[in-house]
Protein backbone atom coordinates (compact mmCIF):
# COMPACT_ATOMS: atom_id res chain seq x y z
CA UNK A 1 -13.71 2.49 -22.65
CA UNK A 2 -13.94 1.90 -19.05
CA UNK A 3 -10.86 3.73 -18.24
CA UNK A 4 -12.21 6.64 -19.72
CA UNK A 5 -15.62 6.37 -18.62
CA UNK A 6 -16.65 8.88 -15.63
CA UNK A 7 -16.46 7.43 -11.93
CA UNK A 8 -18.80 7.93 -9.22
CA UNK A 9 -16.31 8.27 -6.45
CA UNK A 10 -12.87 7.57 -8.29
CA UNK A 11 -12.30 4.36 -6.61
CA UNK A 12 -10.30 1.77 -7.85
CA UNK A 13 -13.18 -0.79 -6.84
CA UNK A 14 -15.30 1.08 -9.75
CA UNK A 15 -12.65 -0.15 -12.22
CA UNK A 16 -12.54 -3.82 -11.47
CA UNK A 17 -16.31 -3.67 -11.34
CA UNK A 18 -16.50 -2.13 -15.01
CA UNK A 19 -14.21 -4.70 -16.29
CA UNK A 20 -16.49 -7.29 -15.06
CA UNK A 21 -19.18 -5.83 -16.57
CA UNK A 22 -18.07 -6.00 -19.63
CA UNK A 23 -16.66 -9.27 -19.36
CA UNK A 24 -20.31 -10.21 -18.58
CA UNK A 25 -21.32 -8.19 -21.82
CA UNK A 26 -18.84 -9.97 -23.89
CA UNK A 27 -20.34 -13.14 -22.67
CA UNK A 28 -24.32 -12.29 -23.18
CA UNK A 29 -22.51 -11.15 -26.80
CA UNK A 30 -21.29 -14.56 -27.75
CA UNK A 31 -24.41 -16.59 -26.64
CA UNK A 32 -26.25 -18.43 -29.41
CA UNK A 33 -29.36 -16.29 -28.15
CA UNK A 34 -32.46 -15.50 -30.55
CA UNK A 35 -32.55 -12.09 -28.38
CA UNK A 36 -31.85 -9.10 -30.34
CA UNK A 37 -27.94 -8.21 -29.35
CA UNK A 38 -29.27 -4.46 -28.66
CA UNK A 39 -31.54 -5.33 -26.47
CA UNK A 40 -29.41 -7.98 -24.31
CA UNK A 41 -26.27 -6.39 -24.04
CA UNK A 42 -27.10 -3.17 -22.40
CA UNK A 43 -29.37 -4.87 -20.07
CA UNK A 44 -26.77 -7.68 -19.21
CA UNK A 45 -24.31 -4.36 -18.93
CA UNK A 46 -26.74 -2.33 -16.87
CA UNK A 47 -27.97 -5.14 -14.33
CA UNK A 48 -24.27 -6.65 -13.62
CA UNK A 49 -23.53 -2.92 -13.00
CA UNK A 50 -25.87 -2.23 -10.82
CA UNK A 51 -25.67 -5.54 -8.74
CA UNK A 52 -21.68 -5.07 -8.72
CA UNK A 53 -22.51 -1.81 -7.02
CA UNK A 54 -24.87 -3.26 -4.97
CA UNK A 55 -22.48 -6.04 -3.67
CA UNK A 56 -19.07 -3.96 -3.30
CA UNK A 57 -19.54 -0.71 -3.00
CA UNK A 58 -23.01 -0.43 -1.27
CA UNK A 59 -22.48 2.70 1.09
CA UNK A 60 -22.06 4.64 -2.47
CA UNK A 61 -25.22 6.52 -3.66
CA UNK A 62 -26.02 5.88 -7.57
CA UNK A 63 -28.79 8.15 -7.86
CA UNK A 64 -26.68 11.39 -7.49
């Protein structure tokens, strides 16, 4: 899905950092958490994306 998925800038930095997200996703997924999985997944998603961002690629804007 992350090949697919839109791109802010069409970077190959934006692909590695989607992978990790949802390596980090497939991680908070397998936890033996009492957390429902829709909650927790989409948040683990959304923060690792946004802090991947954050760390990498800072000079991009993600509120365009």
């Amino acid at each position: 899905m992350i090949l697919v998925a839109p791109k802010i800038d069409q970077l190959p930095m934006e692909y590695i950092i989607g992978f990790i997200a949802a390596a980090i996703g497939t991680v908070v997924e397998a936890l033996p958490i009492k957390v429902d999985d829709n909650l927790s997944i989409p948040l683990s998603v959304g923060f690792s994306l946004w802090a991947l961002y954050a760390l990498f690629l800072p000079a991009i804007n993600l509120l365009r």
